[in-house]
PDB file of N, CA and C in Angstrom:
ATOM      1  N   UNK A   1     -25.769 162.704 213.995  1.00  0.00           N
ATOM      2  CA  UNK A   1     -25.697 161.295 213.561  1.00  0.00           C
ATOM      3  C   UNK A   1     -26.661 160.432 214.385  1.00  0.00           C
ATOM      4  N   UNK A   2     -26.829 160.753 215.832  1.00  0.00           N
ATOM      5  CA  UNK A   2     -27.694 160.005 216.716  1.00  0.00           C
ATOM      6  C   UNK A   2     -28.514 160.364 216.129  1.00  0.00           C
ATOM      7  N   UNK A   3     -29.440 161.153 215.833  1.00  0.00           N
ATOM      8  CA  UNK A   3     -30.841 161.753 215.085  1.00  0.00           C
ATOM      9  C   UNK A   3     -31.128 160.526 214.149  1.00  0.00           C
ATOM     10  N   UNK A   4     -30.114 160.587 213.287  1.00  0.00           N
ATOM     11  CA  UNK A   4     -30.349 160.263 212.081  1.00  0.00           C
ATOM     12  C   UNK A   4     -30.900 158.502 212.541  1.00  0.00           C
ATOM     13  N   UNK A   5     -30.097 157.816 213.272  1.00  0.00           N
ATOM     14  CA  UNK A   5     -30.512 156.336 213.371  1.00  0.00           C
ATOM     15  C   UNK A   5     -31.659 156.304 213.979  1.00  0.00           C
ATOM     16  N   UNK A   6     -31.445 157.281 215.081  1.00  0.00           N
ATOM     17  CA  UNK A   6     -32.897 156.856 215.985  1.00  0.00           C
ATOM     18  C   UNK A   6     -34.412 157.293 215.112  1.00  0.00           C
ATOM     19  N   UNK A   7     -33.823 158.264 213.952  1.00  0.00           N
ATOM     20  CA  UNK A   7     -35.325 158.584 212.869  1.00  0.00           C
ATOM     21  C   UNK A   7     -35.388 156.714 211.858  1.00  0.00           C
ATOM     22  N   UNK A   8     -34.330 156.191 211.962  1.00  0.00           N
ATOM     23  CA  UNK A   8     -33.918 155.137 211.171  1.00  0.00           C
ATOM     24  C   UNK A   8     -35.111 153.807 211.880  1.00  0.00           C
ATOM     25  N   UNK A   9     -34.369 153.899 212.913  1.00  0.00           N
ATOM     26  CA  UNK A   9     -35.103 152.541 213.730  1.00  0.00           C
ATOM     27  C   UNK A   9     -36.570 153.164 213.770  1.00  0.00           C
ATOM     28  N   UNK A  10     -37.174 154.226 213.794  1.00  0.00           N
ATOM     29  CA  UNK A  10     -37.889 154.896 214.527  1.00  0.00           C
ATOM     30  C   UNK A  10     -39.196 154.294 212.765  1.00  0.00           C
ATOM     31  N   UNK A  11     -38.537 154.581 212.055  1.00  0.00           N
ATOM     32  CA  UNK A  11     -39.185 154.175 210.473  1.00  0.00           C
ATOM     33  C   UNK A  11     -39.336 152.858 210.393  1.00  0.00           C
ATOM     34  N   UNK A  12     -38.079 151.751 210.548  1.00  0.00           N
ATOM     35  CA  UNK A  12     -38.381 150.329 210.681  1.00  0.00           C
ATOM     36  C   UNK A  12     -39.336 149.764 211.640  1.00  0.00           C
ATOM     37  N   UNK A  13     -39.027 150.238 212.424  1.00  0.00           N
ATOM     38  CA  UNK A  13     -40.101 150.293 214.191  1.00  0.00           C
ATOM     39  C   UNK A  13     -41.634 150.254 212.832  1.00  0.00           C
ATOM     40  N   UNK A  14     -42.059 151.404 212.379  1.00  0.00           N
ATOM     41  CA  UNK A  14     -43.567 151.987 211.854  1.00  0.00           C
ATOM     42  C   UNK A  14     -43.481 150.705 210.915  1.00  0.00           C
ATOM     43  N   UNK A  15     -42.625 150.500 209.975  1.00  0.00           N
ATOM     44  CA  UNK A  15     -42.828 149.573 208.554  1.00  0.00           C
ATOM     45  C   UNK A  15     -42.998 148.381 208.908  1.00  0.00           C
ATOM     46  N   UNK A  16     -42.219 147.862 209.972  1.00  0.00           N
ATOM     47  CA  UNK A  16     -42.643 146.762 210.534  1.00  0.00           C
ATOM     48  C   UNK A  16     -44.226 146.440 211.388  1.00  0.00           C
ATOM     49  N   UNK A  17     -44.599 147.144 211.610  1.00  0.00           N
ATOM     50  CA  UNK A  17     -46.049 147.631 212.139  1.00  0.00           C
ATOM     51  C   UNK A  17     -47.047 147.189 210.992  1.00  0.00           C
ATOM     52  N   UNK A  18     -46.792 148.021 209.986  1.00  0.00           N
ATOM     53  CA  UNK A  18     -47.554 148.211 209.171  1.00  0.00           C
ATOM     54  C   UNK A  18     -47.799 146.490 208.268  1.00  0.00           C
ATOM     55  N   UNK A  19     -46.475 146.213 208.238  1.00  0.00           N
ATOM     56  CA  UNK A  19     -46.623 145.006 207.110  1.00  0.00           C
ATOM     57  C   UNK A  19     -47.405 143.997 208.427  1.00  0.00           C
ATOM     58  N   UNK A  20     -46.896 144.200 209.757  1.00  0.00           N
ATOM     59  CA  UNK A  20     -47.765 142.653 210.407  1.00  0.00           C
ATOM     60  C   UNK A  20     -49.007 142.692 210.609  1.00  0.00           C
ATOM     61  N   UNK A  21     -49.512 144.069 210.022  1.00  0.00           N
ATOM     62  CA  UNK A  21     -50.828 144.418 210.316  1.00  0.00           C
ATOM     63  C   UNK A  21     -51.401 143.647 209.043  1.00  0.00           C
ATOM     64  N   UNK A  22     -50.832 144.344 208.275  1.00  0.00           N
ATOM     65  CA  UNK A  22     -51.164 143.559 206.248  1.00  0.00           C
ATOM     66  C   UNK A  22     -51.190 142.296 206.429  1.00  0.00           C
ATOM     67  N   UNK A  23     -49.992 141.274 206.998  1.00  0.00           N
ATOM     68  CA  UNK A  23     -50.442 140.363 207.133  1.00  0.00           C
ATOM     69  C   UNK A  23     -51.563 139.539 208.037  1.00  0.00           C
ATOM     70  N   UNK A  24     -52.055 140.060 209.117  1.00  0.00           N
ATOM     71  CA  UNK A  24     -53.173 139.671 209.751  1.00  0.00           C
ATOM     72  C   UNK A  24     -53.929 139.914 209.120  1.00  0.00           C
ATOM     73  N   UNK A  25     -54.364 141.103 208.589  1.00  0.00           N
ATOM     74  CA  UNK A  25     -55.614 141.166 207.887  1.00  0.00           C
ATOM     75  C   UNK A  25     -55.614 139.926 206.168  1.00  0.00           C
ATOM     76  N   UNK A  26     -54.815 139.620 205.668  1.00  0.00           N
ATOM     77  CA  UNK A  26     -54.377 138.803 204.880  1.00  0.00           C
ATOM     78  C   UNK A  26     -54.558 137.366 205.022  1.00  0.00           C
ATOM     79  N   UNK A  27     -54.334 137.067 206.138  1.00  0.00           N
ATOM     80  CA  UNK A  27     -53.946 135.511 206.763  1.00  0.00           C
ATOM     81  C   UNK A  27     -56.019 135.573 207.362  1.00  0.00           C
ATOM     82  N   UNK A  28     -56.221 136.576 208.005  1.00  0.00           N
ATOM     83  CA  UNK A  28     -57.744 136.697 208.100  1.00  0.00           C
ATOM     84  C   UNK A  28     -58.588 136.388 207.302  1.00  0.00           C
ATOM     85  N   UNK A  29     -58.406 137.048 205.986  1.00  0.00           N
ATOM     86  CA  UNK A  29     -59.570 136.732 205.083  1.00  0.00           C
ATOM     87  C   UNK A  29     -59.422 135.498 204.164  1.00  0.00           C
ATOM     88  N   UNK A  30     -58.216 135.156 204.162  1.00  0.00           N
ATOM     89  CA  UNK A  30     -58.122 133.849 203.655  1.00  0.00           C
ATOM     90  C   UNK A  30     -58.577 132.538 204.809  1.00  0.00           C
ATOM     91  N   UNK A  31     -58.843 132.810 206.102  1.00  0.00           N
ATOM     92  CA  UNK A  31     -59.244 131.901 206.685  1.00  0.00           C
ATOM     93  C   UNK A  31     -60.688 132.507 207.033  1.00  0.00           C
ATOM     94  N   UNK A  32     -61.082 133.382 206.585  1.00  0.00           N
ATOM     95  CA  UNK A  32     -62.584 133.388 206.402  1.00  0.00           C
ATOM     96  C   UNK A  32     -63.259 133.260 205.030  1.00  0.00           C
ATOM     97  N   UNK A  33     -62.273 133.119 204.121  1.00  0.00           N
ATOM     98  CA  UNK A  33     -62.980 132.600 202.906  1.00  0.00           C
ATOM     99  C   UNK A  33     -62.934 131.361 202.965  1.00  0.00           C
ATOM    100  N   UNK A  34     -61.966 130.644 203.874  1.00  0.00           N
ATOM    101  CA  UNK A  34     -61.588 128.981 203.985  1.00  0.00           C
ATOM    102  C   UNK A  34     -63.412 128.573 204.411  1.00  0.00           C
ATOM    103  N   UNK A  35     -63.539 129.469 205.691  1.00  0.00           N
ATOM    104  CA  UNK A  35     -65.104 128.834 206.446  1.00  0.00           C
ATOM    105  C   UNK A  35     -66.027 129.419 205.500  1.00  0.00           C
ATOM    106  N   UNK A  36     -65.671 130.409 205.110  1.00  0.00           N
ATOM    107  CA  UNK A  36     -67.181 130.815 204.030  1.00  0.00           C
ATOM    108  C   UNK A  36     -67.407 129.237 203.165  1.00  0.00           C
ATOM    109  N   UNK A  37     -66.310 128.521 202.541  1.00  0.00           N
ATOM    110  CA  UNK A  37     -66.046 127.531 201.800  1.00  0.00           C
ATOM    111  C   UNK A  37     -66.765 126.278 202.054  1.00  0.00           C
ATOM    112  N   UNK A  38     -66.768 126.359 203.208  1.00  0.00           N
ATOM    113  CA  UNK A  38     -67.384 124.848 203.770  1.00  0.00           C
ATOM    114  C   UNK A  38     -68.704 124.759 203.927  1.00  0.00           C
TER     115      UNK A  38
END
């Protein structure tokens, strides 16, 4: 049962990684299309 959560958190731990990465790169190019703009 310990296995099982610590593979649990161990997945949220990675997914959470992954999406704040998506969003930097996201929030990035929209503020470099903002300066491309001007």
């Amino acid at each position: 049962m310990k296995n099982i959560l610590e593979n649990f958190q161990l997945n949220l731990h990675n997914l959470m990684n992954h999406i704040s990465i998506k969003q930097k790169t996201y929030i990035k190019a929209i503020f470099t299309n903002e300066l491309d703009q001007q």
